[in-house]
Protein backbone atom coordinates (compact mmCIF):
# COMPACT_ATOMS: atom_id res chain seq x y z
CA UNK A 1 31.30 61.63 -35.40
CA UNK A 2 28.52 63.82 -34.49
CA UNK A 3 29.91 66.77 -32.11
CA UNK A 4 27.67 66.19 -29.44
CA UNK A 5 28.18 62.75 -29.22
CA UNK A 6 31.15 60.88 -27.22
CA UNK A 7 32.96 58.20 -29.29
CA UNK A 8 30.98 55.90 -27.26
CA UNK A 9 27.55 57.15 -27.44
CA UNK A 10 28.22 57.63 -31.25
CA UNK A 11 28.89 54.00 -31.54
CA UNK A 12 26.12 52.74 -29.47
CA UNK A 13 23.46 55.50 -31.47
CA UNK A 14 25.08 53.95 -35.24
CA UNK A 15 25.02 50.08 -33.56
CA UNK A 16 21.14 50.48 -32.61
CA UNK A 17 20.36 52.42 -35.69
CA UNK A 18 21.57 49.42 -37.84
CA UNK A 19 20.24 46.93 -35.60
CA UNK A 20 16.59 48.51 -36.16
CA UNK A 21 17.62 47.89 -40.09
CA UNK A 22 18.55 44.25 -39.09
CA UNK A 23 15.87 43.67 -37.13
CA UNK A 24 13.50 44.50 -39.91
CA UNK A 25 14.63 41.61 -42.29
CA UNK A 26 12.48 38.87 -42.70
CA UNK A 27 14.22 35.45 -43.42
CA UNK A 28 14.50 35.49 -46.58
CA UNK A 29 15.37 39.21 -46.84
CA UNK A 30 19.04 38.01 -46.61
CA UNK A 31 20.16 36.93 -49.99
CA UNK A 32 18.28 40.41 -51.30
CA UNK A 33 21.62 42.07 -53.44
CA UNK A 34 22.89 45.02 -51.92
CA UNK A 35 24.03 48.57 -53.31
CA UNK A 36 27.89 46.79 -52.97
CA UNK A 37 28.48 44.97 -55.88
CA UNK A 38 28.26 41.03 -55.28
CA UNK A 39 27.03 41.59 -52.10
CA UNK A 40 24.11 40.38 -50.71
CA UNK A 41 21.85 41.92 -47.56
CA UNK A 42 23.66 39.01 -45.20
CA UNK A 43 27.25 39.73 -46.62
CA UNK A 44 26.79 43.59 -45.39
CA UNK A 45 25.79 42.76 -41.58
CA UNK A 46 28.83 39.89 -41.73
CA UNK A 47 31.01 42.49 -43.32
CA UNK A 48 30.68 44.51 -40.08
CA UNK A 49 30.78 41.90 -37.96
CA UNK A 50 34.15 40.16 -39.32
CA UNK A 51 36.17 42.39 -40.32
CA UNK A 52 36.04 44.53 -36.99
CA UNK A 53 36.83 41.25 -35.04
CA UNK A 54 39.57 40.31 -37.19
CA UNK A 55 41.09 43.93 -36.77
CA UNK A 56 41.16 43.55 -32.87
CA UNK A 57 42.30 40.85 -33.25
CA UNK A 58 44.97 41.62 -35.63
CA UNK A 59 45.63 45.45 -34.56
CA UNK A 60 44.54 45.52 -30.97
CA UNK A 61 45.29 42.03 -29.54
CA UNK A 62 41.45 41.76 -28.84
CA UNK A 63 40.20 37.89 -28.54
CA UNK A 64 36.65 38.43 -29.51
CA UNK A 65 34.94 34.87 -29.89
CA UNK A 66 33.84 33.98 -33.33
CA UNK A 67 29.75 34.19 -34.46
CA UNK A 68 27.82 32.82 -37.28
CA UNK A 69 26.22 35.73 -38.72
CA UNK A 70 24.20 33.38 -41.19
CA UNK A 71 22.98 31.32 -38.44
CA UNK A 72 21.46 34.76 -36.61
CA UNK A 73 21.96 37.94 -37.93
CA UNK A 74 19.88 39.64 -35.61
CA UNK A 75 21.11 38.11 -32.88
CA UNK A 76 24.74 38.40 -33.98
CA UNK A 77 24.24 41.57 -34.37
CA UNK A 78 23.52 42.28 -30.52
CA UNK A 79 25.95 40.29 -28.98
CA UNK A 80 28.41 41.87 -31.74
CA UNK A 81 27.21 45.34 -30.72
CA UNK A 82 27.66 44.42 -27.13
CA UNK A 83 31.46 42.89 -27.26
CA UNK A 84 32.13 46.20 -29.57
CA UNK A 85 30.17 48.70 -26.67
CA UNK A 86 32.44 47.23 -24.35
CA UNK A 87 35.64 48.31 -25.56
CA UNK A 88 34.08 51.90 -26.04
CA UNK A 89 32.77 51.87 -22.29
CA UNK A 90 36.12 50.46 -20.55
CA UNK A 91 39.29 51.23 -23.37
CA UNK A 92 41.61 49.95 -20.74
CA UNK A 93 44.34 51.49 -22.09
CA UNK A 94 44.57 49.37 -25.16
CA UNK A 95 45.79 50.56 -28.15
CA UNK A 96 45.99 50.00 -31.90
CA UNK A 97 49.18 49.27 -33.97
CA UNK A 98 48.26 49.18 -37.49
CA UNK A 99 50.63 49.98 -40.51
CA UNK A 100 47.76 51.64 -41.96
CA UNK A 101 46.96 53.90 -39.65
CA UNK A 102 49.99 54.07 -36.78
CA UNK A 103 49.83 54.10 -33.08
CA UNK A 104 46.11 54.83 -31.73
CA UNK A 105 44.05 54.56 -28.61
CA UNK A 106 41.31 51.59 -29.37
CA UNK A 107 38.30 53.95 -29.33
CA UNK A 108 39.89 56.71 -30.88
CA UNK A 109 40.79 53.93 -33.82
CA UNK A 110 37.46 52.59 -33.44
CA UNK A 111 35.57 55.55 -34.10
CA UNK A 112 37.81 56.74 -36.94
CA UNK A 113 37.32 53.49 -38.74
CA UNK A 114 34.35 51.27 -37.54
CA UNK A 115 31.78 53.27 -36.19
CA UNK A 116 31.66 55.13 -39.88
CA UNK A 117 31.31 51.91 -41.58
CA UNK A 118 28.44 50.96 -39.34
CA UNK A 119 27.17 54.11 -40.43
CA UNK A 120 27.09 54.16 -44.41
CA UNK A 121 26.79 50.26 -44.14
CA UNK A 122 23.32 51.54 -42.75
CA UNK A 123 22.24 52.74 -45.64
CA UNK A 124 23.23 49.74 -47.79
CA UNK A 125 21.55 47.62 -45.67
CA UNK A 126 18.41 49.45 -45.69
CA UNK A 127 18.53 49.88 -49.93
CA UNK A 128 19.36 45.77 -50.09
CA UNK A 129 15.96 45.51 -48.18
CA UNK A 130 13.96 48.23 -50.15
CA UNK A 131 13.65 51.10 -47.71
CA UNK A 132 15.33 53.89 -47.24
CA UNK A 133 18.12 55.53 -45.03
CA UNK A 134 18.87 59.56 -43.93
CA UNK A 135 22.67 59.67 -43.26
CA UNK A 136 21.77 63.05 -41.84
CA UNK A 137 23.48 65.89 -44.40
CA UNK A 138 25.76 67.89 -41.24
CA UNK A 139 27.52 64.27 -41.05
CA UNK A 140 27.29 63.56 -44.76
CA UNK A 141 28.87 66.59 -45.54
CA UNK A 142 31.87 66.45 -43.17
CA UNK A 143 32.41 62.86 -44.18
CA UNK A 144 32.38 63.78 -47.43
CA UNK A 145 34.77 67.01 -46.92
CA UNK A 146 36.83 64.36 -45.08
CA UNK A 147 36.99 61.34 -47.61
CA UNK A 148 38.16 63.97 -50.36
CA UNK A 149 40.68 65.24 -48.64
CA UNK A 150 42.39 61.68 -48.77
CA UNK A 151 40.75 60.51 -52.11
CA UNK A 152 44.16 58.94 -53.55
CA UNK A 153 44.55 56.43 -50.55
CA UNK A 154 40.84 55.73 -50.10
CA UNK A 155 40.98 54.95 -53.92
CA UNK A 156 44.14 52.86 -53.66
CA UNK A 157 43.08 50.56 -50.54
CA UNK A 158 40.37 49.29 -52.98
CA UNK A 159 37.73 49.43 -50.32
CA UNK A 160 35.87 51.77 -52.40
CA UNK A 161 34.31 51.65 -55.95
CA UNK A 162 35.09 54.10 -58.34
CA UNK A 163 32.94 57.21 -58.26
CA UNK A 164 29.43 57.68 -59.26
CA UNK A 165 28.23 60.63 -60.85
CA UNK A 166 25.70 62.48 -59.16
CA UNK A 167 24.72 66.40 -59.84
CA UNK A 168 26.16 69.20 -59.04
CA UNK A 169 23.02 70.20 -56.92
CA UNK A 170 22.70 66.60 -55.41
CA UNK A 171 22.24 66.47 -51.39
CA UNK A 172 25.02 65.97 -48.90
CA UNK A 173 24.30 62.21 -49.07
CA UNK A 174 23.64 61.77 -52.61
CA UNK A 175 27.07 63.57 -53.10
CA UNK A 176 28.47 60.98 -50.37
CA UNK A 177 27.27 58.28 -51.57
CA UNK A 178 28.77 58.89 -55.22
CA UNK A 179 32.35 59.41 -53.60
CA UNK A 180 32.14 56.27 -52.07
CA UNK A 181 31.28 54.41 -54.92
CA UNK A 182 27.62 53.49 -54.71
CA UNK A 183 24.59 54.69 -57.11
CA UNK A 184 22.41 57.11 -54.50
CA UNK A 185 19.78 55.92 -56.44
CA UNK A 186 19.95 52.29 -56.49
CA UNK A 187 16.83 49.81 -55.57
CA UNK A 188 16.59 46.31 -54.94
């Protein structure tokens, strides 16, 4: 999270960020492959879209009503962004239970978990429909000093591909990108 940034403000800066990259797609943009393995341009913005809302759902006891993401991605994307602002702008107390990751306020677990992946989903996105994405190299770096500090269970949950490569020399986001598991220089 950027410093200067509330959890909030953070979210709604990443959400409108991607939703520029969304936005951009033309309809048949979607089935473009994406920097993820077996992933196409659509399964990224659904990616973001589901598996938040099944987490509330599953973690937070958050009833968020279902959307086709196929059907709209665009549009899904807003009224996603929206239902996901909300909880940011009024928390209401609620909190997260989650083996994974214990006992947490909702933003607080939000902003650990989801608002990064909106993030670095960014740039996938924007590779999967040939342009290109600054992660910003203050916040690539502290992700980055973050990530490798718990490289055993971020390697274990299998939500991340094995490391790529990258030089010693490589920027902040090159270097991030490798941790995670994607090819900094991949095109479509």
């Amino acid at each position: 999270m950027s410093a200067e940034l509330s959890r909030g403000e953070q979210h709604a800066y990443d959400a409108a960020r991607f939703a520029e990259i969304v936005g951009s797609a033309a309809p048949g943009d979607w089935a473009r492959p994406s920097p993820v393995a077996g992933w196409t341009a659509l399964d990224v913005v659904s990616h973001l879209v589901e598996w938040s809302r099944g987490f509330l759902q599953g973690s937070a006891g958050v009833e968020l009503a279902p959307l086709d993401v196929a059907a709209d991605p665009a549009g899904v994307w807003k009224i996603h962004t929206a239902d996901i602002q909300g909880l940011f702008d009024d928390p209401a107390s609620r909190m997260v239970s989650n083996p994974h990751m214990g006992d947490k306020p909702l933003d607080v677990a939000l902003s650990e978990i989801y608002t990064p992946d909106i993030w670095m989903h960014s740039w996938d996105l924007a590779r999967a429909l040939g342009q290109d994405f600054d992660l910003g190299a203050q916040r690539a770096a502290a992700m980055l000093a973050d990530a490798a500090a718990m490289e055993d269970a971020m390697r274990a949950s299998g939500q991340f591909g094995p490391r790529v490569e990258v030089p010693a020399d490589a920027s902040p986001q090159d270097q991030l990108l490798g941790f995670i598991g994607r090819d900094p220089y991949w095109k479509s």
